[in-house]
C-alpha atoms as a PDB file:
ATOM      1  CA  UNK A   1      68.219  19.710  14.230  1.00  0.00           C
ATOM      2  CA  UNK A   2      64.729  21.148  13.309  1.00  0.00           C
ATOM      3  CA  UNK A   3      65.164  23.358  15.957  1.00  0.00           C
ATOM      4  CA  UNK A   4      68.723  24.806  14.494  1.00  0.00           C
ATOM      5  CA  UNK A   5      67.575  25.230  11.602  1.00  0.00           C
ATOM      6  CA  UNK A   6      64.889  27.735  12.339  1.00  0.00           C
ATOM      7  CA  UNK A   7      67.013  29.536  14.708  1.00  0.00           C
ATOM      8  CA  UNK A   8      69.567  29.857  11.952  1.00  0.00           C
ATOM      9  CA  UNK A   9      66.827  31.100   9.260  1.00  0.00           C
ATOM     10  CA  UNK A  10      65.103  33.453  11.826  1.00  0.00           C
ATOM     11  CA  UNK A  11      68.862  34.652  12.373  1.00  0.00           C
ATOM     12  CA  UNK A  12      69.301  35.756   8.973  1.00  0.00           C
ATOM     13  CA  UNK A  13      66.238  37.283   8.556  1.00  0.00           C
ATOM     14  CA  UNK A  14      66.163  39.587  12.158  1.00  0.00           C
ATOM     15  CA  UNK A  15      69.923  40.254  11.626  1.00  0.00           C
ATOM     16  CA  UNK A  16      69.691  40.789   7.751  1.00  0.00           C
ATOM     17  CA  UNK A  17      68.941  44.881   8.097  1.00  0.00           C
ATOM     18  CA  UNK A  18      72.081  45.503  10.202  1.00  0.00           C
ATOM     19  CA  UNK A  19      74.176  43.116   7.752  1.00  0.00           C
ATOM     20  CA  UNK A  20      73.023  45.116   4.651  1.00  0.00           C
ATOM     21  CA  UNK A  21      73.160  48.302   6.725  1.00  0.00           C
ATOM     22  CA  UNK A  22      76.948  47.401   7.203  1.00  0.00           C
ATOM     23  CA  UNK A  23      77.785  46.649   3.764  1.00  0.00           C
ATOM     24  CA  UNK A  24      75.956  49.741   2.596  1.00  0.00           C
ATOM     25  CA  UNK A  25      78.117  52.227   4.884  1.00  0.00           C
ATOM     26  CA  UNK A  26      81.444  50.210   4.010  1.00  0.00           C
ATOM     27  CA  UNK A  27      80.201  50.461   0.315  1.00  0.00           C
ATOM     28  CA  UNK A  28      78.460  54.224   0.006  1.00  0.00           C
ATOM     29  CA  UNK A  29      81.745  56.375   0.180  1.00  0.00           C
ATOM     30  CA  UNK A  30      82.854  55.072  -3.050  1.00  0.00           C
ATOM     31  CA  UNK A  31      80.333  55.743  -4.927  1.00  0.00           C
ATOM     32  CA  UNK A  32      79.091  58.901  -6.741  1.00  0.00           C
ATOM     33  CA  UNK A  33      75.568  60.354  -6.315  1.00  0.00           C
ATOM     34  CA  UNK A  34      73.868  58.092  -9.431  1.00  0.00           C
ATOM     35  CA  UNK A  35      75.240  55.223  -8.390  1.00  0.00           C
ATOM     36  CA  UNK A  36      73.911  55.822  -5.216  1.00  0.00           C
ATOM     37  CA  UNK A  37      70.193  55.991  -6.555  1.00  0.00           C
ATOM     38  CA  UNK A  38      70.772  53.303  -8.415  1.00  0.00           C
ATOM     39  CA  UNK A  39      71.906  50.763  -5.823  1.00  0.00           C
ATOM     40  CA  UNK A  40      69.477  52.400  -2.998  1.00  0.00           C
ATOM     41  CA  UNK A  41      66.441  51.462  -6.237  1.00  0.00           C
ATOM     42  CA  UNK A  42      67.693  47.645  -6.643  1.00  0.00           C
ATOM     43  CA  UNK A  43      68.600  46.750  -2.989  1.00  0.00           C
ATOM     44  CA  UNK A  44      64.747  47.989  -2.212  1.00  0.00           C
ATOM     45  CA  UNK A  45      63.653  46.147  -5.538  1.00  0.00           C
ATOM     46  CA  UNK A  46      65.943  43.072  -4.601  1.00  0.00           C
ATOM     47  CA  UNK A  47      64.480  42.760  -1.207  1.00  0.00           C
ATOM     48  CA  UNK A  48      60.879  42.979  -2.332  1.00  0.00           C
ATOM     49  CA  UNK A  49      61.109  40.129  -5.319  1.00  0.00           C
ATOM     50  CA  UNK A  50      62.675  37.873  -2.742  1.00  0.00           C
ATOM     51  CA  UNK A  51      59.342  38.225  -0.697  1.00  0.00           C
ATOM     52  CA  UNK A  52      57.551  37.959  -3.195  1.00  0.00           C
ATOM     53  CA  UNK A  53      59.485  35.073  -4.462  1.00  0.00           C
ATOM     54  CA  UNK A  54      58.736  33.444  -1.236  1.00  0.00           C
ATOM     55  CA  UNK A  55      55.278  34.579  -0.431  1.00  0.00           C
ATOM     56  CA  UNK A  56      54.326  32.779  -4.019  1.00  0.00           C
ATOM     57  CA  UNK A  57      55.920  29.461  -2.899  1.00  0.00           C
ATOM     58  CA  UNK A  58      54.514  29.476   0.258  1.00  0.00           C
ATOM     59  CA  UNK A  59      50.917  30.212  -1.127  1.00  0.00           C
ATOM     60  CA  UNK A  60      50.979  28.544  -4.122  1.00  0.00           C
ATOM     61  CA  UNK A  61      53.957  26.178  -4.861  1.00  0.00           C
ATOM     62  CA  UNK A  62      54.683  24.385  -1.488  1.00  0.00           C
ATOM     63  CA  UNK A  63      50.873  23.169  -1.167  1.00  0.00           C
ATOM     64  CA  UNK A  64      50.828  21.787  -4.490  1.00  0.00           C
ATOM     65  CA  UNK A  65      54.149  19.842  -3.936  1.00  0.00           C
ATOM     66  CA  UNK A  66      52.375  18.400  -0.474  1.00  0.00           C
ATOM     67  CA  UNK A  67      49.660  17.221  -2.472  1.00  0.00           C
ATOM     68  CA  UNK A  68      51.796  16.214  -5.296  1.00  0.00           C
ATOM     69  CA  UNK A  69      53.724  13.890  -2.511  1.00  0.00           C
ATOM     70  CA  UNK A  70      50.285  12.652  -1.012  1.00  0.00           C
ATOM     71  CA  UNK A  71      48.491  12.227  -4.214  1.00  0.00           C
ATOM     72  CA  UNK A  72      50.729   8.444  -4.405  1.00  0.00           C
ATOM     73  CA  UNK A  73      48.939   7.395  -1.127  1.00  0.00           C
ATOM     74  CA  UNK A  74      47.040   4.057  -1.263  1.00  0.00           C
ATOM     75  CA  UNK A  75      46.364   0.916   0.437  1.00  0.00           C
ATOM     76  CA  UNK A  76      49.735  -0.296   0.648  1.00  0.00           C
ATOM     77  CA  UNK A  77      51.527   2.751   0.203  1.00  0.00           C
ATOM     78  CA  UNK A  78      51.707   5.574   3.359  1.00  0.00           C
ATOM     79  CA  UNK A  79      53.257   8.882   3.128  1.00  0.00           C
ATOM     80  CA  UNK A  80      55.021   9.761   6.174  1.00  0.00           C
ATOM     81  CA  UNK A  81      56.164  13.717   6.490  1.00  0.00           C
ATOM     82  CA  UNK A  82      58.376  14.421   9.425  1.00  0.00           C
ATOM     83  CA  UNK A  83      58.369  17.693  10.533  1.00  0.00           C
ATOM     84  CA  UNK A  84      61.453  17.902  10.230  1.00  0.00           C
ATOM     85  CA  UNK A  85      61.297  17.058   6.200  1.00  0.00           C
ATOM     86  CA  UNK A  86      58.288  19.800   5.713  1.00  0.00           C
ATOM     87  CA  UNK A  87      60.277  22.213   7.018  1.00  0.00           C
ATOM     88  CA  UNK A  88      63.515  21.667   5.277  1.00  0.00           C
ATOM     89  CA  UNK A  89      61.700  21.421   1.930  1.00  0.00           C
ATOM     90  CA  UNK A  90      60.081  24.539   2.674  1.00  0.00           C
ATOM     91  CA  UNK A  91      62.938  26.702   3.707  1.00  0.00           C
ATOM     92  CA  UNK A  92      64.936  25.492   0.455  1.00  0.00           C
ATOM     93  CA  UNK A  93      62.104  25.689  -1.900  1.00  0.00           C
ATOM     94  CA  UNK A  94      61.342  29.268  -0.580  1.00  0.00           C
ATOM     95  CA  UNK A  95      65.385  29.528  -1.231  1.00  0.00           C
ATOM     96  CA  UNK A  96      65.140  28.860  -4.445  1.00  0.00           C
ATOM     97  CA  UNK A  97      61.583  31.209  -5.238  1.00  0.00           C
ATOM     98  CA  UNK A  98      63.271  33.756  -3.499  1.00  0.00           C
ATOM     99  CA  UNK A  99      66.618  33.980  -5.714  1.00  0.00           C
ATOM    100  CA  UNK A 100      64.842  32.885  -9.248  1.00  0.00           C
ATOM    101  CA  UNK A 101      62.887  35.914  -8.397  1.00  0.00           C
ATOM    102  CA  UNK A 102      65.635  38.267  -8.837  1.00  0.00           C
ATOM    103  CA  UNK A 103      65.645  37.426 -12.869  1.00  0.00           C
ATOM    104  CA  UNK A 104      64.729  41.066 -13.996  1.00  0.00           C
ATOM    105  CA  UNK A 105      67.069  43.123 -11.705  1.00  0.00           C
ATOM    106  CA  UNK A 106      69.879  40.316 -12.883  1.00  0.00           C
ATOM    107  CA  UNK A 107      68.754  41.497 -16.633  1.00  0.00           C
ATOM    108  CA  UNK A 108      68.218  44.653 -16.371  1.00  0.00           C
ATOM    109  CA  UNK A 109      71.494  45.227 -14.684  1.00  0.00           C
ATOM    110  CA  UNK A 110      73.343  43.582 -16.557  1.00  0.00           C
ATOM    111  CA  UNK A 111      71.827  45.250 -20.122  1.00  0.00           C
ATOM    112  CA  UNK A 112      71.913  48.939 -17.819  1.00  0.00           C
ATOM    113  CA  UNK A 113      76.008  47.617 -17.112  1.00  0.00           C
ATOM    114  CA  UNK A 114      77.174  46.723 -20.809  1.00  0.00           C
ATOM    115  CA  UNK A 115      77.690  43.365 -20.013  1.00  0.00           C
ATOM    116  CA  UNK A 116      75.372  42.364 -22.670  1.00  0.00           C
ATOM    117  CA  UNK A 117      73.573  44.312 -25.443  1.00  0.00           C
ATOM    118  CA  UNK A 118      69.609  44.345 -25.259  1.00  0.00           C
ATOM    119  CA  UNK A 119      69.890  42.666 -28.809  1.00  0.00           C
ATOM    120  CA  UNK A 120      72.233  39.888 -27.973  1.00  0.00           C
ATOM    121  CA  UNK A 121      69.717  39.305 -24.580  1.00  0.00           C
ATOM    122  CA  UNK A 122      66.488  39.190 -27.136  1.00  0.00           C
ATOM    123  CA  UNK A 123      68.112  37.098 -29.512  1.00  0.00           C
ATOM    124  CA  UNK A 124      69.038  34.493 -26.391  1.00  0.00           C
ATOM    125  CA  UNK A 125      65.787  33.581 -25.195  1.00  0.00           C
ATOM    126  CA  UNK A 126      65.585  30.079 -26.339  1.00  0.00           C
ATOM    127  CA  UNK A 127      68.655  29.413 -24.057  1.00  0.00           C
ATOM    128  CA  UNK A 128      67.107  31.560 -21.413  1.00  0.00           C
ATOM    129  CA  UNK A 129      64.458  29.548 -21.427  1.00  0.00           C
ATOM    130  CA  UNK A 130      66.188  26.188 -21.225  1.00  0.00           C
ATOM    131  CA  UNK A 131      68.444  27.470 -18.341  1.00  0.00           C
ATOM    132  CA  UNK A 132      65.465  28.575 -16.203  1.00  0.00           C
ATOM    133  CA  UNK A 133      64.028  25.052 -17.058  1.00  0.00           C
ATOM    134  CA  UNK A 134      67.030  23.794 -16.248  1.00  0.00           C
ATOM    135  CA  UNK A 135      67.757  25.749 -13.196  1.00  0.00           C
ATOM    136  CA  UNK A 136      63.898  25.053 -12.027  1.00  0.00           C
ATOM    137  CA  UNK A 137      64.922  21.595 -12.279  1.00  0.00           C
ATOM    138  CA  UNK A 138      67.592  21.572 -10.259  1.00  0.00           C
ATOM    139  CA  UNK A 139      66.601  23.748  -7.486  1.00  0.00           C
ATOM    140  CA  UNK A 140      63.305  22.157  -6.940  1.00  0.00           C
ATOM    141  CA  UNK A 141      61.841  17.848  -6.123  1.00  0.00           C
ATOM    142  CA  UNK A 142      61.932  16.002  -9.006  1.00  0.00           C
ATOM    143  CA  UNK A 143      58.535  16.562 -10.140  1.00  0.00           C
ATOM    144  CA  UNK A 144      57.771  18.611 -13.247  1.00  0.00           C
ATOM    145  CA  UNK A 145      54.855  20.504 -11.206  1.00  0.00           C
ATOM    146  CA  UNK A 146      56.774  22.551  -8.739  1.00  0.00           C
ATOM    147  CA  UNK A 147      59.643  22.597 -11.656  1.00  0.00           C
ATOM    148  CA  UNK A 148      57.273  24.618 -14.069  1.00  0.00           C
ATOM    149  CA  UNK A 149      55.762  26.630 -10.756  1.00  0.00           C
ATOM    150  CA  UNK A 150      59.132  27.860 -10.486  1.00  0.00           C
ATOM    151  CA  UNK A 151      60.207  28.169 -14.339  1.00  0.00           C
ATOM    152  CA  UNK A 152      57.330  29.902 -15.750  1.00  0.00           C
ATOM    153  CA  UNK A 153      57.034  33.150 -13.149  1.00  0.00           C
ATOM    154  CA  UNK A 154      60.897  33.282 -13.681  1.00  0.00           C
ATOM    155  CA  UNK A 155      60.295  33.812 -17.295  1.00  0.00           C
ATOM    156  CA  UNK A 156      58.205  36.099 -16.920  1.00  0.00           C
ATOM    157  CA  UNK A 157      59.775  37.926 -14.785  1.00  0.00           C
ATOM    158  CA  UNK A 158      62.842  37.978 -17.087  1.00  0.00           C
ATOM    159  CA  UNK A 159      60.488  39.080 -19.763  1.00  0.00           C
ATOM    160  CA  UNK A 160      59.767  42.088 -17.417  1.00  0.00           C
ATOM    161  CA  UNK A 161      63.118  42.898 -17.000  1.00  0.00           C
ATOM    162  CA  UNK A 162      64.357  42.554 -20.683  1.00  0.00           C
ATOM    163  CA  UNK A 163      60.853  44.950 -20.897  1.00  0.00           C
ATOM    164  CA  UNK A 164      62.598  47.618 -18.019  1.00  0.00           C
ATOM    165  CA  UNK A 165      65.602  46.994 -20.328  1.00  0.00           C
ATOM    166  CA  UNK A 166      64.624  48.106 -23.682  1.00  0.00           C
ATOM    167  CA  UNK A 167      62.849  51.212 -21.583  1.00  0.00           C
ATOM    168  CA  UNK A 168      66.462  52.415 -20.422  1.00  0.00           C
ATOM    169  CA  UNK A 169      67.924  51.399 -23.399  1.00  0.00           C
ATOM    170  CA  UNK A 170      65.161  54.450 -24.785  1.00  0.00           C
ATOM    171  CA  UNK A 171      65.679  56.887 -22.305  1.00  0.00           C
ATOM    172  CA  UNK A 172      69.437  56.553 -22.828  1.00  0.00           C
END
């Protein structure tokens, strides 16, 4: 199973390019020369906050839950990691670092759209806050270490994009 699993994830990744490549050719005669620019700027932006989403896990979050896990070892209790186990928590914990990551362009579009007003956004954060929490909780263990790893950087990086916000919302 350990085995299909990789192949699957190394399958999206090698085969992601021509999939977006695809999409953007199906996509690109129906749109006018802005929206071009503008979609070109957040598939690049997209792509690199998912990295970076899961190059922070990987570095930082995904040891710490390890040693979270080991740190109850003692004489009559042994933690046993399967391979199999480290691998599937670290492909769904990069997952979930990878799409919480996207927080800014998912604010910033939707402020640059006119879903919602830059005002109505600023005057949310208290329930921003408690759905990345809440979010953070879900999509990582149950331990509040790799749930505030997750919920604080997405914060902030909402904060950035309610920043990039307010900057269009003063150019425009």
């Amino acid at each position: 199973m350990l085995q299909l699993k990789i192949a699957a994830l190394l399958d999206c990744v090698v085969c992601s390019p021509a999939i977006a490549w695809n999409f953007w050719q199906f996509v690109l005669p129906a749109l006018y020369d802005t929206e071009r620019r503008f979609v070109r700027s957040i598939a690049c932006l997209t792509s690199a906050l998912f990295v970076a989403g899961v190059a922070f896990c990987l570095a930082v979050c995904f040891p710490l839950v390890v040693r979270f896990g080991m740190s109850f070892a003692g004489d009559t209790l042994q933690p046993v990691f399967g391979v199999s186990n480290l691998v599937s928590l670290a492909l769904w914990i990069s997952l979930a670092f990878g799409c919480m990551f996207q927080f800014p362009l998912v604010t910033y579009a939707l402020v640059r759209a006119g879903v919602v007003s830059y005002e109505t956004v600023c005057n949310k954060r208290p329930y921003v806050l408690v759905g990345i929490l809440l979010l953070a909780a879900l999509l990582t263990p149950p331990d509040i270490v790799s749930q505030l790893i997750l919920g604080v950087p997405s914060y902030a990086l909402f904060e950035i994009g309610l920043l990039a916000a307010r900057r269009y919302k003063g150019r425009k």
